[in-house]
Protein backbone atom coordinates (compact mmCIF):
# COMPACT_ATOMS: atom_id res chain seq x y z
CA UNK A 1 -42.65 42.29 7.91
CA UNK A 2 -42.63 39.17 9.81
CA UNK A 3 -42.07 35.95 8.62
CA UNK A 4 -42.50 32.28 10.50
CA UNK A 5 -40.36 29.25 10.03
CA UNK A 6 -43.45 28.04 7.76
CA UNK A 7 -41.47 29.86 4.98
CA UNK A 8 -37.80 28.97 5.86
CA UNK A 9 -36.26 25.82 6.02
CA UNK A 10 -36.24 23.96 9.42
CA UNK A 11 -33.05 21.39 9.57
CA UNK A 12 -35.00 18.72 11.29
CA UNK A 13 -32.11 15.90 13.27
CA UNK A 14 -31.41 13.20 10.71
CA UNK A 15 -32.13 10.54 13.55
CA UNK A 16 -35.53 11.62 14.20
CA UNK A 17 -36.28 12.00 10.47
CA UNK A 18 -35.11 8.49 9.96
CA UNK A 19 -37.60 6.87 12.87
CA UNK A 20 -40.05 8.39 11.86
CA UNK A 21 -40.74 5.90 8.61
CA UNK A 22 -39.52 2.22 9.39
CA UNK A 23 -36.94 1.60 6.30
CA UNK A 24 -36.09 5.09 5.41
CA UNK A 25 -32.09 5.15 5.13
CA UNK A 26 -31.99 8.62 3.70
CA UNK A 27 -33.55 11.80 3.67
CA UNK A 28 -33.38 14.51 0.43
CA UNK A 29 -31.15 17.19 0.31
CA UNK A 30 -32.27 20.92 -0.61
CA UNK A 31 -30.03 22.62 -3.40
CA UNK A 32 -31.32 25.72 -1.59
CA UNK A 33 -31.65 26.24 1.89
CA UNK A 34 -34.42 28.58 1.87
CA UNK A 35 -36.59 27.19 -0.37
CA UNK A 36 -39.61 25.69 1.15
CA UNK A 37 -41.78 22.27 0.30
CA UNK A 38 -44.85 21.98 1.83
CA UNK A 39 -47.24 18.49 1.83
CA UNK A 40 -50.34 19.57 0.67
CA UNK A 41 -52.45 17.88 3.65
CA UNK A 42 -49.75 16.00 4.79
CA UNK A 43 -48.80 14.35 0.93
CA UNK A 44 -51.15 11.62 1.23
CA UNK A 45 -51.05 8.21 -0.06
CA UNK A 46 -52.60 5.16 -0.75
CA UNK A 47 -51.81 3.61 2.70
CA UNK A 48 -51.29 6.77 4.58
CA UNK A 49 -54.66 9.19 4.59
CA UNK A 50 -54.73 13.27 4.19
CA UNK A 51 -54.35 15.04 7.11
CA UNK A 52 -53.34 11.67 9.18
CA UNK A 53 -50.02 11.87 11.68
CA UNK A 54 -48.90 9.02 9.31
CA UNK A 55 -48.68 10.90 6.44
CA UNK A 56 -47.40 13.78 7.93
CA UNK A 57 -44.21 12.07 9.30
CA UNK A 58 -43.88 10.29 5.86
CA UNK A 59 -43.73 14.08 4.41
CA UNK A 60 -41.20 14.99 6.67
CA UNK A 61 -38.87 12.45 6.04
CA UNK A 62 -39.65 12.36 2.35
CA UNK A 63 -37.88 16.14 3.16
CA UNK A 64 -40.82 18.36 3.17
CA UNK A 65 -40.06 21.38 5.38
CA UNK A 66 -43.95 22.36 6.33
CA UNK A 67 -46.93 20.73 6.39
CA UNK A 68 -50.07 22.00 4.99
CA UNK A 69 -53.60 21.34 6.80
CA UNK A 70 -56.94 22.52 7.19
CA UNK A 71 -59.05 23.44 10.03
CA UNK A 72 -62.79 22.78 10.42
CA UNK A 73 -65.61 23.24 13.49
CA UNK A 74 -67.31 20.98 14.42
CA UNK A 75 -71.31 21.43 16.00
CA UNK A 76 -70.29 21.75 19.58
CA UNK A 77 -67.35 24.28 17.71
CA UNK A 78 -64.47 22.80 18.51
CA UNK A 79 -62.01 22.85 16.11
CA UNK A 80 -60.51 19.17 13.98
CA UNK A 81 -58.11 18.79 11.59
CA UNK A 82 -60.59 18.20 8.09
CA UNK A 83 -60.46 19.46 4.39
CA UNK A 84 -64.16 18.64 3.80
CA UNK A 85 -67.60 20.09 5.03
CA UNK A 86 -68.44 16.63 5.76
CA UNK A 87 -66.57 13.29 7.00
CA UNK A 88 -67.82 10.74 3.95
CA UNK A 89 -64.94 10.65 2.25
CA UNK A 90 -61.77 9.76 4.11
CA UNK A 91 -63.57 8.53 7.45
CA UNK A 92 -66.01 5.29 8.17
CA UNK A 93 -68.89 8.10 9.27
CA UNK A 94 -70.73 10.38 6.67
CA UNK A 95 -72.59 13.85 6.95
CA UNK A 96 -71.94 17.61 7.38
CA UNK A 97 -68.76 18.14 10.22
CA UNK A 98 -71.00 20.73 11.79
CA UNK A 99 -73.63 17.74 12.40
CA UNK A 100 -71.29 16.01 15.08
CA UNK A 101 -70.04 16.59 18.43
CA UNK A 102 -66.13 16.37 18.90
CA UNK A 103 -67.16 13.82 21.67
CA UNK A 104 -69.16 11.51 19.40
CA UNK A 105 -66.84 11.89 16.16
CA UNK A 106 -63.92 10.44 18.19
CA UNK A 107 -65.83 7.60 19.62
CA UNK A 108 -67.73 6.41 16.48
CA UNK A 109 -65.64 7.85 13.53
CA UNK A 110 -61.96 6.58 12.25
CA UNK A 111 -59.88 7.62 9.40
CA UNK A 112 -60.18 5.29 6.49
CA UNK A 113 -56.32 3.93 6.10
CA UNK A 114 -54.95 4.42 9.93
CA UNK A 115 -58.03 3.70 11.65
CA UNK A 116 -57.58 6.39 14.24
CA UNK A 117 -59.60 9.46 15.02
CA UNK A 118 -59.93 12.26 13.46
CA UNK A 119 -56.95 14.71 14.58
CA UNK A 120 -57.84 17.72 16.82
CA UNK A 121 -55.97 20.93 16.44
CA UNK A 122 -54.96 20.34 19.83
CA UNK A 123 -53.35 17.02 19.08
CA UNK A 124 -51.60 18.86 15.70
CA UNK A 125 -50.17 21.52 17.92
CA UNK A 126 -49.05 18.31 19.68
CA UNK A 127 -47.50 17.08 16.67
CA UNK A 128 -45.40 19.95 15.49
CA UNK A 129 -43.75 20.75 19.21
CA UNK A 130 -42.45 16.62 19.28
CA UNK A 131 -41.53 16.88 15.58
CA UNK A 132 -40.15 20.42 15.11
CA UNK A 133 -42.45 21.06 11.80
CA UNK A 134 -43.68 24.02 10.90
CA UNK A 135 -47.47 23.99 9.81
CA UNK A 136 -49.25 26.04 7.26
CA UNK A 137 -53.06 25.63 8.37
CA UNK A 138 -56.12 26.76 6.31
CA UNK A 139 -59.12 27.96 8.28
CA UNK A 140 -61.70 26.14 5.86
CA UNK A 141 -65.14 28.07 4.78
CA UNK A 142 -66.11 31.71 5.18
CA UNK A 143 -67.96 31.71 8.06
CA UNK A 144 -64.83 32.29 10.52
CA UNK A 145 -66.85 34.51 13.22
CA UNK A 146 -64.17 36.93 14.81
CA UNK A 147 -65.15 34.33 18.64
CA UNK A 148 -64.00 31.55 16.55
CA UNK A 149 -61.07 32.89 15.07
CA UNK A 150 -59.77 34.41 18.62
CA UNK A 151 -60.29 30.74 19.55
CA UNK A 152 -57.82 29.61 17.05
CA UNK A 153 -55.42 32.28 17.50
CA UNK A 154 -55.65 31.83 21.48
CA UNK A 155 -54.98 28.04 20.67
CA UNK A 156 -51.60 29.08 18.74
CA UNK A 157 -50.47 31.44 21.48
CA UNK A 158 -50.67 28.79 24.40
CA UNK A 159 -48.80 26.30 22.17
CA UNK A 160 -44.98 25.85 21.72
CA UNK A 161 -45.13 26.39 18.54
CA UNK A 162 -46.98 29.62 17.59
CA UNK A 163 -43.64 30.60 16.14
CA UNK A 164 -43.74 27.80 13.44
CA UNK A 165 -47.41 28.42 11.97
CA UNK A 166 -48.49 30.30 9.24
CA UNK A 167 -52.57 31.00 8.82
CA UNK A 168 -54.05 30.20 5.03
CA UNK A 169 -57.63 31.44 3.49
CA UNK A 170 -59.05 31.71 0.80
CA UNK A 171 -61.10 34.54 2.45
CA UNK A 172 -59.07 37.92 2.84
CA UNK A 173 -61.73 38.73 5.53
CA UNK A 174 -61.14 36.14 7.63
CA UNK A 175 -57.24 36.64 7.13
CA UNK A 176 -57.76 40.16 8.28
CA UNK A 177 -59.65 38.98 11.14
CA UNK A 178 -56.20 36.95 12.31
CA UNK A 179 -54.29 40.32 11.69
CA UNK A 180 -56.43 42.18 13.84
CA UNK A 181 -56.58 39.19 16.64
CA UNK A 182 -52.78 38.66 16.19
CA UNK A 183 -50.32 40.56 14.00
CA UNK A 184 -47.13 38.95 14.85
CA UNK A 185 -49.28 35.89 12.91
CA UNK A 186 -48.49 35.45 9.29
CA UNK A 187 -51.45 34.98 6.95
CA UNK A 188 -51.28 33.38 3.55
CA UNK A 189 -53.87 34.16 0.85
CA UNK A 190 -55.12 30.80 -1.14
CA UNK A 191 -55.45 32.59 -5.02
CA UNK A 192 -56.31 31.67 -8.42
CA UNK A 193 -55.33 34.67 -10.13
CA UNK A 194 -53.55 37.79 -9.91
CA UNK A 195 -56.78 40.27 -9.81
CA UNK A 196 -57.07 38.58 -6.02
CA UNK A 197 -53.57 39.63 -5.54
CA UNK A 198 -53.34 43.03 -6.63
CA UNK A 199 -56.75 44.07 -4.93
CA UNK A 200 -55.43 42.42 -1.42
CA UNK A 201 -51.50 43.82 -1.33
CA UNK A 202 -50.90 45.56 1.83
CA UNK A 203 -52.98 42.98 4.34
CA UNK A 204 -51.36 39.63 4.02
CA UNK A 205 -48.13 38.18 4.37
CA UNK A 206 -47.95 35.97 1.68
CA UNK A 207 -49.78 34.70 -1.44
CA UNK A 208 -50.34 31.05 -2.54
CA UNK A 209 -50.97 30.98 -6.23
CA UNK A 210 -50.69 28.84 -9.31
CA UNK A 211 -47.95 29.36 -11.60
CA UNK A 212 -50.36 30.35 -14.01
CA UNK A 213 -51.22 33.67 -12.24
CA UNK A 214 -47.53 34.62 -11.83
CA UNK A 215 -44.50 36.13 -13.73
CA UNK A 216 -41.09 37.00 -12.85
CA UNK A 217 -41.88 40.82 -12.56
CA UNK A 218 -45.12 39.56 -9.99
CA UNK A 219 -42.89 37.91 -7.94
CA UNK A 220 -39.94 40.48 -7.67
CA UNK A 221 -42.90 42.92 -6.95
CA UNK A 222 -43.99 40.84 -4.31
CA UNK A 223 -40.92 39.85 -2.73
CA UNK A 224 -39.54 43.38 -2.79
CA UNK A 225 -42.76 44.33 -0.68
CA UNK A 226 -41.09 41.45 1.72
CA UNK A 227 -44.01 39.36 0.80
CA UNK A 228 -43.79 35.72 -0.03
CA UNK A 229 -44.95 33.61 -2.92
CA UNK A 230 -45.14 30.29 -2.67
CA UNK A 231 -46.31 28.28 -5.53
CA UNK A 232 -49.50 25.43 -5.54
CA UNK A 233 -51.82 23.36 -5.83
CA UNK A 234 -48.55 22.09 -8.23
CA UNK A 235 -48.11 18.41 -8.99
CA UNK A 236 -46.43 17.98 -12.22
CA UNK A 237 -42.67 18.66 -13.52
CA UNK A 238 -44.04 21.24 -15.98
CA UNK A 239 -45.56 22.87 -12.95
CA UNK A 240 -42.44 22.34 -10.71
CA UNK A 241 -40.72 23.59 -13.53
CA UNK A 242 -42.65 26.83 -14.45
CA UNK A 243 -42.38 27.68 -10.55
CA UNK A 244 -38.45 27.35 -10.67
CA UNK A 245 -38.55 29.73 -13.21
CA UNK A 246 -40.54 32.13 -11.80
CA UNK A 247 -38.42 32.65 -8.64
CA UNK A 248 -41.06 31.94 -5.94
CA UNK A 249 -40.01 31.33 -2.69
CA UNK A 250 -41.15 27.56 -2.31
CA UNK A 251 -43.69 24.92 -3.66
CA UNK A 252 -47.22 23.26 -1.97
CA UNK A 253 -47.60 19.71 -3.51
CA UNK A 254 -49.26 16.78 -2.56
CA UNK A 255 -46.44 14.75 -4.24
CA UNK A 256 -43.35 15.04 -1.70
CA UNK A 257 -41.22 12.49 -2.79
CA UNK A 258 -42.07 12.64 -7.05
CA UNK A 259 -40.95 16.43 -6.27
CA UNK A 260 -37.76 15.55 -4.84
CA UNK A 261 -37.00 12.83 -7.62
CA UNK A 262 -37.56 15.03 -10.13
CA UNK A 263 -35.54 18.25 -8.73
CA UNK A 264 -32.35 15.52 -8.04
């Protein structure tokens, strides 16, 4: 079964890690080379927004190894980088996504903390070819039509860096759909328990789940099946901890650098 770089470390050039934060002397090492930390939409901060460039080259040379994102459409269907249904929250705009045109959300909308646009997915791709990261990217909502998906999947292949993303849901349809579209694409199914898991086996790549829905004989099951587990939403030792235990193949957290305090 294939596997992107989403899932295995990507040694990144110390020199570019280093520019990319003004003040940053050192970057984290990994006890283990193939254990992955992704930034839950990009490990945001006070000063540096979800799902912002900013936060995403923070991540990186806090030492995660993928970033995670989320896709959304907006009404002329054209596809942003957004966790919400609507643009209230982190931007200086409000109402629905699907309510604006790409053309008038970057004139009249800006991020809250970097006052730039909201990304496009083109502009992400962008990102990850000058950077080298590897991108874990959630299609968000259920109402991926198999048009919009192919659209997304067409995106990927006429990038660089089709090789370094992985495709997240927390719809197995629309993960399926990506299969069909694209099988050399890995999907990754968002979970919150193991009955998700066990009825699903077979038609993803890998499995995002809490701690709580895991044990050691889950994961060896999984990972004998050459599927991966990575562990999230975690952001707490006891969570880090439990996850460590468990033997999963790497960790999504919105907490970069407390992670890599706490692991030493």
């Amino acid at each position: 079964m294939h596997h992107v770089c989403v899932f295995v470390r990507r040694v990144l050039p110390l020199a570019f890690l280093l520019s990319l934060v003004p003040g940053l002397t050192s970057v984290p090492a990994f006890a283990d080379p193939d254990f992955t930390l992704t930034a839950h939409r990009g490990a945001p901060t006070r000063t540096l927004g979800e799902n912002t460039l900013a936060a995403f080259g923070r991540a990186l040379a806090d030492g995660a190894t993928a970033i995670e994102t989320d896709l959304r459409r907006t009404k002329d269907d054209k596809l942003v980088v957004l966790h919400d249904s609507g643009v209230g929250r982190t931007t200086n705009c409000s109402g629905p996504i699907g309510s604006w045109t790409l053309r008038d959300l970057v004139k009249k909308c800006r991020e809250d903390t970097t006052r730039q646009p909201i990304l496009t997915a083109r502009e992400l791709l962008t990102w990850a070819d000058q950077s080298g990261a590897s991108l874990m990217i959630e299609l968000k909502g259920s109402n991926w039509s198999i048009r919009q998906i192919r659209e997304v999947v067409n995106l990927l292949k006429d990038s660089t860096v089709f090789e370094q993303v992985a495709i997240s849901s927390l719809r197995l349809t629309v993960l399926e759909r990506v299969h069909r579209l694209s099988p050399r694409l890995d999907t990754q199914l968002i979970v919150s328990g193991w009955a998700k898991v066990k009825a699903s086996i077979g038609r993803v790549e890998g499995y995002n789940a809490p701690a709580a829905s895991l044990t050691k004989s889950r994961v060896k099951r999984l990972r004998r099946k050459g599927i991966v587990v990575v562990g999230g939403y975690a952001d707490s030792p006891a969570q880090w901890r439990e996850l460590a235990k468990l033997g999963v193949d790497g960790v999504v957290t919105p907490s970069v650098r407390r992670y890599q305090r706490w692991a030493g």
